[in-house]
Protein backbone atom coordinates (compact mmCIF):
# COMPACT_ATOMS: atom_id res chain seq x y z
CA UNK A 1 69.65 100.84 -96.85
CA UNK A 2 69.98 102.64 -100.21
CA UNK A 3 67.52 105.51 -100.81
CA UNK A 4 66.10 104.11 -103.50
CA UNK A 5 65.18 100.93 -101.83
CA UNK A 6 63.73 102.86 -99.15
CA UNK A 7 61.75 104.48 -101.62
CA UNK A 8 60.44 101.45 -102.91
CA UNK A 9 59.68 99.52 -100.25
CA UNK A 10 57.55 103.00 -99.32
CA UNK A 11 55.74 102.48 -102.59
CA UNK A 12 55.04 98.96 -101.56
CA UNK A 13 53.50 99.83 -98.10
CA UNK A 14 51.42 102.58 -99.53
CA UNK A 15 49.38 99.61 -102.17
CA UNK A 16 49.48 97.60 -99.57
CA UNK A 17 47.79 100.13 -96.84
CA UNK A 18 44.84 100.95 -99.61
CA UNK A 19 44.42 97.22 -100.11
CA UNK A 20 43.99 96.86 -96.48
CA UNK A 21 41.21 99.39 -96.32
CA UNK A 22 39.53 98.09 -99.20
CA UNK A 23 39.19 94.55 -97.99
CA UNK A 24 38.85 95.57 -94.10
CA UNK A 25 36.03 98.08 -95.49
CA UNK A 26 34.89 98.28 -99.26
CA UNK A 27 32.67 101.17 -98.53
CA UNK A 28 35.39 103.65 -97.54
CA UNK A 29 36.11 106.74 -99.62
CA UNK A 30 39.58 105.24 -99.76
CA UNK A 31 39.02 102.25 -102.06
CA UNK A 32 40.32 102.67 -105.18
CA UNK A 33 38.20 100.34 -106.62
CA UNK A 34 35.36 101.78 -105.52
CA UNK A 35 36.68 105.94 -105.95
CA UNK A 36 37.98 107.08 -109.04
CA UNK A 37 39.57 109.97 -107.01
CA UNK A 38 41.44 107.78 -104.55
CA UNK A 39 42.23 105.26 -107.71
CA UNK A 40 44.15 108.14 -109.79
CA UNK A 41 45.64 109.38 -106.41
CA UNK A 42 47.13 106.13 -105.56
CA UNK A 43 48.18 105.50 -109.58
CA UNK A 44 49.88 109.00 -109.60
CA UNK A 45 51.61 108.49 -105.85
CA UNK A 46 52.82 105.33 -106.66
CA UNK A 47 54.15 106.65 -110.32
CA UNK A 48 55.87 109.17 -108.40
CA UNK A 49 57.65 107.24 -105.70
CA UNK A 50 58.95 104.76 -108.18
CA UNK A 51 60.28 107.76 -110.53
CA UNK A 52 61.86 109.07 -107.20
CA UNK A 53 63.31 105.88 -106.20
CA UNK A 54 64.51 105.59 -109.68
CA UNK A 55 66.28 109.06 -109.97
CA UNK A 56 67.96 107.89 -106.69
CA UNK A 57 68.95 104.73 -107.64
CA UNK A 58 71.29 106.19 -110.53
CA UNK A 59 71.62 109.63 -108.89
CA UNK A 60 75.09 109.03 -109.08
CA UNK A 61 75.71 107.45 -112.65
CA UNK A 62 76.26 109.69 -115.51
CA UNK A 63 74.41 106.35 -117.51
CA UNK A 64 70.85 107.75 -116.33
CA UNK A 65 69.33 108.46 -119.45
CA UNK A 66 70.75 105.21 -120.81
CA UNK A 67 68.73 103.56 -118.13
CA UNK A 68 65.63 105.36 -118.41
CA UNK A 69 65.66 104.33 -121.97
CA UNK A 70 66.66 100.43 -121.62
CA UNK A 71 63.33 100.06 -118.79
CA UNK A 72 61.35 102.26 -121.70
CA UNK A 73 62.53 99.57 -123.72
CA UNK A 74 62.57 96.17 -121.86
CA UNK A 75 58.32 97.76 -120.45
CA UNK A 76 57.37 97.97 -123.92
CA UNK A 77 59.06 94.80 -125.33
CA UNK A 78 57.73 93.11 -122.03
CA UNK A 79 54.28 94.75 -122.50
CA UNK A 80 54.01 94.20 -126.70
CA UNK A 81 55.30 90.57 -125.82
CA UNK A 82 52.21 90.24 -124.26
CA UNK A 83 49.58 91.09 -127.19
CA UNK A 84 49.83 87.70 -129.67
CA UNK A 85 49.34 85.64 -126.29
CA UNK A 86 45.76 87.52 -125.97
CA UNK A 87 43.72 84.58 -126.91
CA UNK A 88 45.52 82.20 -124.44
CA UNK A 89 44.62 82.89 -120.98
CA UNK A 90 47.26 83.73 -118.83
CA UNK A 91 50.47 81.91 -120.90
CA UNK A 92 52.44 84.72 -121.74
CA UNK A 93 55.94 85.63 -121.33
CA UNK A 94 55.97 89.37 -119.76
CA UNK A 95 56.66 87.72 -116.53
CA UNK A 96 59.81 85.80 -117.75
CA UNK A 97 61.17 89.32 -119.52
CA UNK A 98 60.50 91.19 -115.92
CA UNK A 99 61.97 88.39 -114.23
CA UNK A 100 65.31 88.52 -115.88
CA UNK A 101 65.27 92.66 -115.94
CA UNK A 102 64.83 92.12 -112.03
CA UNK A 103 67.49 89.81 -111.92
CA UNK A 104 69.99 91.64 -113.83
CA UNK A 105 69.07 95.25 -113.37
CA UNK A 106 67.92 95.33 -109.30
CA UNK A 107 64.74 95.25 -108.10
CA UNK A 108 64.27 98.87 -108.71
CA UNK A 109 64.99 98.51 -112.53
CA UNK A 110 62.66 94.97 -111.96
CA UNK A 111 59.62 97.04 -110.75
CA UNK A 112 59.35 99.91 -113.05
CA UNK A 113 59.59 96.89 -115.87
CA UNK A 114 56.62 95.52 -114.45
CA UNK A 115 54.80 98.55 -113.92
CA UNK A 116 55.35 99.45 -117.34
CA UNK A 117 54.36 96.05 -118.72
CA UNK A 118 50.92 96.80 -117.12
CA UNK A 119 50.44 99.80 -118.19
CA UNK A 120 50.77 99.76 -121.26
CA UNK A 121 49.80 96.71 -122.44
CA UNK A 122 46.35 97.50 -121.31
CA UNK A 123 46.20 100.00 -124.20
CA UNK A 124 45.44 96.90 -125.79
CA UNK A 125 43.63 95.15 -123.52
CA UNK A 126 41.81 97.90 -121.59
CA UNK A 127 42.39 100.14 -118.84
CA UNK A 128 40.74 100.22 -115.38
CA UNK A 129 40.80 99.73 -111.93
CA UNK A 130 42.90 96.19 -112.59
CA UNK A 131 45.67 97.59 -113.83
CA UNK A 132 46.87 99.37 -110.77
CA UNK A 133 46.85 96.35 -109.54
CA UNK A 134 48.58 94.13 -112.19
CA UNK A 135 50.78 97.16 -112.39
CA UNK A 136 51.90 96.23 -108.50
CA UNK A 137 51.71 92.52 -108.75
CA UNK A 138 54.33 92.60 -112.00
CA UNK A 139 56.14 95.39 -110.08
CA UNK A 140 56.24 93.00 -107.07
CA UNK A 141 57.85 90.44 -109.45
CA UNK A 142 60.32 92.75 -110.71
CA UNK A 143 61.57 93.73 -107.43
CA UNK A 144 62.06 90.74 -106.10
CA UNK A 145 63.37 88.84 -108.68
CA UNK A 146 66.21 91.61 -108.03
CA UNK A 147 66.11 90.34 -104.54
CA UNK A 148 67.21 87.00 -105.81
CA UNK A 149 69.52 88.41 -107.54
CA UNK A 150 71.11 90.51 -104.81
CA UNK A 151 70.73 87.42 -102.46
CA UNK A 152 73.68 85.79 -104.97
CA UNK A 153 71.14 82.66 -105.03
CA UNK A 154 71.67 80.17 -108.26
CA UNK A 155 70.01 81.31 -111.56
CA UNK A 156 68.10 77.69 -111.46
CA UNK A 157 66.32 78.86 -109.09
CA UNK A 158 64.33 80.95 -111.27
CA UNK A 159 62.37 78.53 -112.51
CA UNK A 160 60.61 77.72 -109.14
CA UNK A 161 60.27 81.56 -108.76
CA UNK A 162 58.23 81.56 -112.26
CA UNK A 163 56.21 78.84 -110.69
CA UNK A 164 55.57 80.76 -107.33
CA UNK A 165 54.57 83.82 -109.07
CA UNK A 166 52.30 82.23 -111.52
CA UNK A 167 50.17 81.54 -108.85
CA UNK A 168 51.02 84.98 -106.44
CA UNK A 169 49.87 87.00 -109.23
CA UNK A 170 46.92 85.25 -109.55
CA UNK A 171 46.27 85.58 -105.67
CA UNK A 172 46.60 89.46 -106.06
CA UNK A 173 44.46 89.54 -108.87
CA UNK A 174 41.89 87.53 -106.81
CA UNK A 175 41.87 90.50 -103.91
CA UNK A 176 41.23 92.90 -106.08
CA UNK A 177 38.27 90.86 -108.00
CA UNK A 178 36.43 90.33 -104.33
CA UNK A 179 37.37 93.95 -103.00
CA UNK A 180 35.74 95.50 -106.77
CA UNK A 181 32.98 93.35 -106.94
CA UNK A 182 32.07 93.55 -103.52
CA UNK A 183 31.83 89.61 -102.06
CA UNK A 184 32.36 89.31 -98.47
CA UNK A 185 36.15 88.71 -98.04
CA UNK A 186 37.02 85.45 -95.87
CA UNK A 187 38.77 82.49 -96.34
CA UNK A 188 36.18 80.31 -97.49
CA UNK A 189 35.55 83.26 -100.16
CA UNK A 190 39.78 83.31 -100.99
CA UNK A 191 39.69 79.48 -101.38
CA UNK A 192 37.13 79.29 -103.49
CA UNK A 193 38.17 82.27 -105.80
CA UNK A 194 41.66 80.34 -105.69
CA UNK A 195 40.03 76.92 -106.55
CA UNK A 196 37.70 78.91 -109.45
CA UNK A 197 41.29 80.65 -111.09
CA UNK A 198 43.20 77.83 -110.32
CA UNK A 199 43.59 76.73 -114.40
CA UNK A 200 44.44 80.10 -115.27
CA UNK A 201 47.21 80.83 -112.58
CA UNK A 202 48.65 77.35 -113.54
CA UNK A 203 49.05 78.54 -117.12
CA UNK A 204 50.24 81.14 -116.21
CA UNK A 205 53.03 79.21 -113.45
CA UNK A 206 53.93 77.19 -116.60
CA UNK A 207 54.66 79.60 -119.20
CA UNK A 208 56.82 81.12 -116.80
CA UNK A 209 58.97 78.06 -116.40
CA UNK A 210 58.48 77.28 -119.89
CA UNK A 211 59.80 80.44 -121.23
CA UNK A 212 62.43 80.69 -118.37
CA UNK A 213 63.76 76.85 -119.19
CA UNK A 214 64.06 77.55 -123.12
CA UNK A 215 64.75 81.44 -123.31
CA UNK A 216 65.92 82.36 -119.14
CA UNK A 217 69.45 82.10 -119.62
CA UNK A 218 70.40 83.73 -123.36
CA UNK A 219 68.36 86.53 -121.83
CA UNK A 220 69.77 87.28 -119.00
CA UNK A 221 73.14 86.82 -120.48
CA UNK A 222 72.00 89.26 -122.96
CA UNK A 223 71.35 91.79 -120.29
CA UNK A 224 74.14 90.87 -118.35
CA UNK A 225 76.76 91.59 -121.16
CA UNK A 226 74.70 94.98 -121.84
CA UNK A 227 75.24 95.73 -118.18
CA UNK A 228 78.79 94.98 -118.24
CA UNK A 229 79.38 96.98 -121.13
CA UNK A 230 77.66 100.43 -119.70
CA UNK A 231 79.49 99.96 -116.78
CA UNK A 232 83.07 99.54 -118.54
CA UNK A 233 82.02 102.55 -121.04
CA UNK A 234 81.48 105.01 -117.84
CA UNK A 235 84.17 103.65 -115.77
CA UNK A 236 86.42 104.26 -118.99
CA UNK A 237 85.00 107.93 -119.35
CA UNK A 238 85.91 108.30 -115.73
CA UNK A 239 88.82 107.71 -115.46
CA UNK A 240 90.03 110.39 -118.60
């Protein structure tokens, strides 16, 4: 395993060990959605194992600051792509952009997207204790959409991935709106959360595979051809 998947899937366990706590007990200290101190320490931990998992994913590729600037770029076009959608709950197409940046770039490349879409998007919409998690459940996306990707499976199958997520991201957003507001977690609580959101995730399911069926495949050749062409530029530079 590559050190900067390692790194990642480190970053993944540590959200998913202060989720734990918070829905096994949303009293502790360690809830972020309860502590601002243990929110900003898991925001800045998990900022600075995907920056370290990023340096090491291009540690050897003179192209670094190319790539730091192309996820600066696809996070904010993701993230500003998200603003004129505002008044429609949900339907939105910053999950279609991280999806194909996951696909194309690796699910390193796919989660810093979705981080960034989060982030700072919100500076629109409003920060808080949400966006740590939307910031992991687009991140999630990201990553393994470059999964998919890696897995060699058929681009058609992105659609149904769209679909899944629409409703995965809701579920996320779902434990964090029972572990803030403090309703006892159990599945009769989960279902009915799930049955309450269950309009907005499909809107959201949709627009993925809406946005993926008209716009999935120019993008991603887009990327693709932008990816190809770094790589020859290098290799060329290289070689002299």
């Amino acid at each position: 395993m590559r050190k900067s998947s390692l790194i990642l899937a480190v970053t993944i366990l540590v959200f998913l060990t202060f989720l734990a706590i918070s829905i096994i007990d949303p009293s502790s200290p360690f809830n972020p959605n309860r502590s601002p101190s243990a929110l900003g320490i898991l925001i800045l931990a998990i900022l600075a194992l995907t920056i370290i998992a990023f340096v090491f994913e291009f540690e050897t590729r003179a192209s670094k600051s190319r790539e730091i600037s192309l996820v600066s770029m696809l996070g904010a076009v993701s993230a500003v792509s998200r603003v004129p959608f505002g008044p429609m709950p949900s339907f939105q197409p910053s999950t279609f952009f991280i999806i194909c940046s996951g696909y194309v770039f690796g699910s390193v490349m796919g989660f810093m997207v979705g981080m960034l879409t989060a982030l700072v998007s919100n500076f629109f919409f409003g920060q808080g204790p949400w966006t740590l998690y939307q910031m992991f459940a687009w991140g999630l996306i990201g990553a393994s959409a470059g999964l998919l990707s890696k897995l060699k499976l058929p681009k058609k199958l992105l659609m149904p991935f769209g679909l899944f997520w629409g409703y995965g991201f809701g579920f996320l957003m779902n434990l964090w709106f029972l572990t803030a507001f403090g309703f006892p977690i159990g599945l009769k609580s989960i279902i009915s959360l799930q049955i309450v959101s269950f309009w907005m995730d499909t809107l959201h399911a949709v627009g993925n595979v809406v946005f993926l069926a008209i716009f999935g495949g120019r993008v991603i050749r887009v990327l693709e051809r932008f990816k190809a062409r770094q790589i020859l530029i290098f290799t060329k530079r290289d070689e002299k």
